[in-house]
N, C-alpha and C. Protein backbone atom coordinates (compact mmCIF):
# COMPACT_ATOMS: atom_id res chain seq x y z
N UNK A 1 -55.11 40.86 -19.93
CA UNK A 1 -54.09 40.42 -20.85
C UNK A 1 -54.03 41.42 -22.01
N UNK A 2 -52.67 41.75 -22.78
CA UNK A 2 -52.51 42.66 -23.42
C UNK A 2 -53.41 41.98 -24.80
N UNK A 3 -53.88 43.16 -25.48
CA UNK A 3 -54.71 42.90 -26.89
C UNK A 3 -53.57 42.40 -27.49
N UNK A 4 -52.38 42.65 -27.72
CA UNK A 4 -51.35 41.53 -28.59
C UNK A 4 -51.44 40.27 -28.51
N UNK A 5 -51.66 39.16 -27.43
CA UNK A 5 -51.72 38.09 -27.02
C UNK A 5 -52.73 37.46 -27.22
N UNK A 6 -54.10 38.35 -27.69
CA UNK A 6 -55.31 37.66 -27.88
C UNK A 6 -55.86 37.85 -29.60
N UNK A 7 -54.33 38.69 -30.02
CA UNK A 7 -54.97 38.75 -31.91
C UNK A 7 -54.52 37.59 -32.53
N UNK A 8 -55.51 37.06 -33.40
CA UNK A 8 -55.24 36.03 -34.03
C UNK A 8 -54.45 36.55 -35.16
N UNK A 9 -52.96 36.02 -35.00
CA UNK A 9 -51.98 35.77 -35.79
C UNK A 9 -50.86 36.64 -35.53
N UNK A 10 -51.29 37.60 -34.62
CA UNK A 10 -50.02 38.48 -34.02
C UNK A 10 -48.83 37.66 -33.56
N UNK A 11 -47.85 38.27 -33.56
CA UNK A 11 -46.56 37.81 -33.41
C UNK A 11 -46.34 38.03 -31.81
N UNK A 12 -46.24 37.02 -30.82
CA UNK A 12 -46.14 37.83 -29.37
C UNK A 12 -44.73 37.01 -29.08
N UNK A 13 -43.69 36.35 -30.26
CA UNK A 13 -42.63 35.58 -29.54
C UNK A 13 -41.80 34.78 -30.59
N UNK A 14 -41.08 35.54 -30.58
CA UNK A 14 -39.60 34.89 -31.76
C UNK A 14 -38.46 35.04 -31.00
N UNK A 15 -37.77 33.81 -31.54
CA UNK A 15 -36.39 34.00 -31.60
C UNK A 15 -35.57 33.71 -32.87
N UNK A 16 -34.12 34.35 -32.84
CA UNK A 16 -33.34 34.39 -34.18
C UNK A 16 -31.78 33.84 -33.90
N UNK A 17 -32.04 32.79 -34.36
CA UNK A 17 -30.25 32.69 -34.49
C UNK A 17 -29.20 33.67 -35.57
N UNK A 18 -28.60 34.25 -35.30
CA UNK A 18 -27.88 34.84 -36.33
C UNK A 18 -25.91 35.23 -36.03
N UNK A 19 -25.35 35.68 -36.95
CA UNK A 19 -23.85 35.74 -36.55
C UNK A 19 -23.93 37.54 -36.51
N UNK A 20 -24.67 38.17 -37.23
CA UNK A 20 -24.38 39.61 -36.84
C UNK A 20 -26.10 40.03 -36.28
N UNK A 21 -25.83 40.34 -35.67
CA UNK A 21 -27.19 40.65 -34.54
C UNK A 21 -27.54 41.96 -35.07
N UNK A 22 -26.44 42.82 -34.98
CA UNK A 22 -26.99 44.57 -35.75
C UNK A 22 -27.76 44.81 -36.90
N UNK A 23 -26.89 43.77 -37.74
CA UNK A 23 -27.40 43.67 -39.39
C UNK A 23 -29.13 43.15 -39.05
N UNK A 24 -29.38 42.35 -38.80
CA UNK A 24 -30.67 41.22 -38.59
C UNK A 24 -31.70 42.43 -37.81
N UNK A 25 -30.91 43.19 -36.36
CA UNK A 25 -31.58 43.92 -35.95
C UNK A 25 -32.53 45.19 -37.12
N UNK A 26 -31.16 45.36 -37.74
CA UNK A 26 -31.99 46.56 -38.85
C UNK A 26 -32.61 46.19 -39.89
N UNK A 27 -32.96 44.56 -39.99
CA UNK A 27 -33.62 44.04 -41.19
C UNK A 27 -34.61 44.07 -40.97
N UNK A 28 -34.77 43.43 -39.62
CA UNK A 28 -36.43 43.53 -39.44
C UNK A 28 -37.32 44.84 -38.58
N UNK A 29 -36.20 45.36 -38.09
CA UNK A 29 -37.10 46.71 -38.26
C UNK A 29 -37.39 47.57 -39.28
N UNK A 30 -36.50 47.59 -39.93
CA UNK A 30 -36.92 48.46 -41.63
C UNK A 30 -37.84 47.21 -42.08
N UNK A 31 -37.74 45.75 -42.18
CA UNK A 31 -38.80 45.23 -43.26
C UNK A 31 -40.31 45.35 -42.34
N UNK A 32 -40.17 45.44 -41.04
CA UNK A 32 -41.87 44.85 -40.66
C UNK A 32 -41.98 45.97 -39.43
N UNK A 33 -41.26 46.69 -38.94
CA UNK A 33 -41.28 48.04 -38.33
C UNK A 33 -41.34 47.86 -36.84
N UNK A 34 -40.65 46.44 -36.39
CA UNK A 34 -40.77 45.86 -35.26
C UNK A 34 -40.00 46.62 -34.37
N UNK A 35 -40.54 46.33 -33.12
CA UNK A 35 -39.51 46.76 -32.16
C UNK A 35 -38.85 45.73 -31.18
N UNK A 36 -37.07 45.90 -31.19
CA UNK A 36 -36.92 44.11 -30.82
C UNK A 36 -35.93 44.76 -28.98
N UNK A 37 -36.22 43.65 -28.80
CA UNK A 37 -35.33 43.97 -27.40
C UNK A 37 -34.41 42.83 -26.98
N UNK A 38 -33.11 43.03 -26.07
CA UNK A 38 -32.37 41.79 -25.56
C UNK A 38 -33.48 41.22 -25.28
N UNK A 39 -32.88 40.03 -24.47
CA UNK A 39 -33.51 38.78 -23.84
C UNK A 39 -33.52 39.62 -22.66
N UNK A 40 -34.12 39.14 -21.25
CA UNK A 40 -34.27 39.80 -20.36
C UNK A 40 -33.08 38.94 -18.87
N UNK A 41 -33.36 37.76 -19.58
CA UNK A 41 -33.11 36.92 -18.42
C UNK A 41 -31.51 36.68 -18.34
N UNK A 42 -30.98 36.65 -18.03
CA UNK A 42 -29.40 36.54 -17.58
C UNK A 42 -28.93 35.52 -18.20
N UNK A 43 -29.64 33.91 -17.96
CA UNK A 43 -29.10 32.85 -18.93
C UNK A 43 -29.04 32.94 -20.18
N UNK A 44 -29.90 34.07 -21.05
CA UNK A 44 -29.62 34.02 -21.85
C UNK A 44 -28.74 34.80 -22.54
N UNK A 45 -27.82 34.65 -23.58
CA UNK A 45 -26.75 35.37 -24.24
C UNK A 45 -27.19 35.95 -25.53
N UNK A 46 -26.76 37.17 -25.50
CA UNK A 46 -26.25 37.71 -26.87
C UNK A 46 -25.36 38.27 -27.44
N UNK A 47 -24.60 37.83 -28.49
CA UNK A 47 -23.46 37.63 -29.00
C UNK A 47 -22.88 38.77 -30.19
């Protein structure tokens, strides 16, 4: 199992509701240096 999944307090799973996805995208990579990706799965949408 990846060392992400076993640190206590790591982040391994968010989701965000939002109306502009780009804006939100570049918030939280400039505030916390994340790296974000679509959803993977087909049912899910992004808008």
């Amino acid at each position: 199992m990846s060392e992400v999944f076993t640190t206590h307090g790591a982040v391994s799973w968010t989701e965000l509701m939002t109306t502009d996805k780009a804006k939100a995208q570049s918030f939280y990579r400039d505030l916390l240096g994340w790296t974000l990706e679509d959803p993977a799965c087909p049912a899910w949408t992004t808008r």
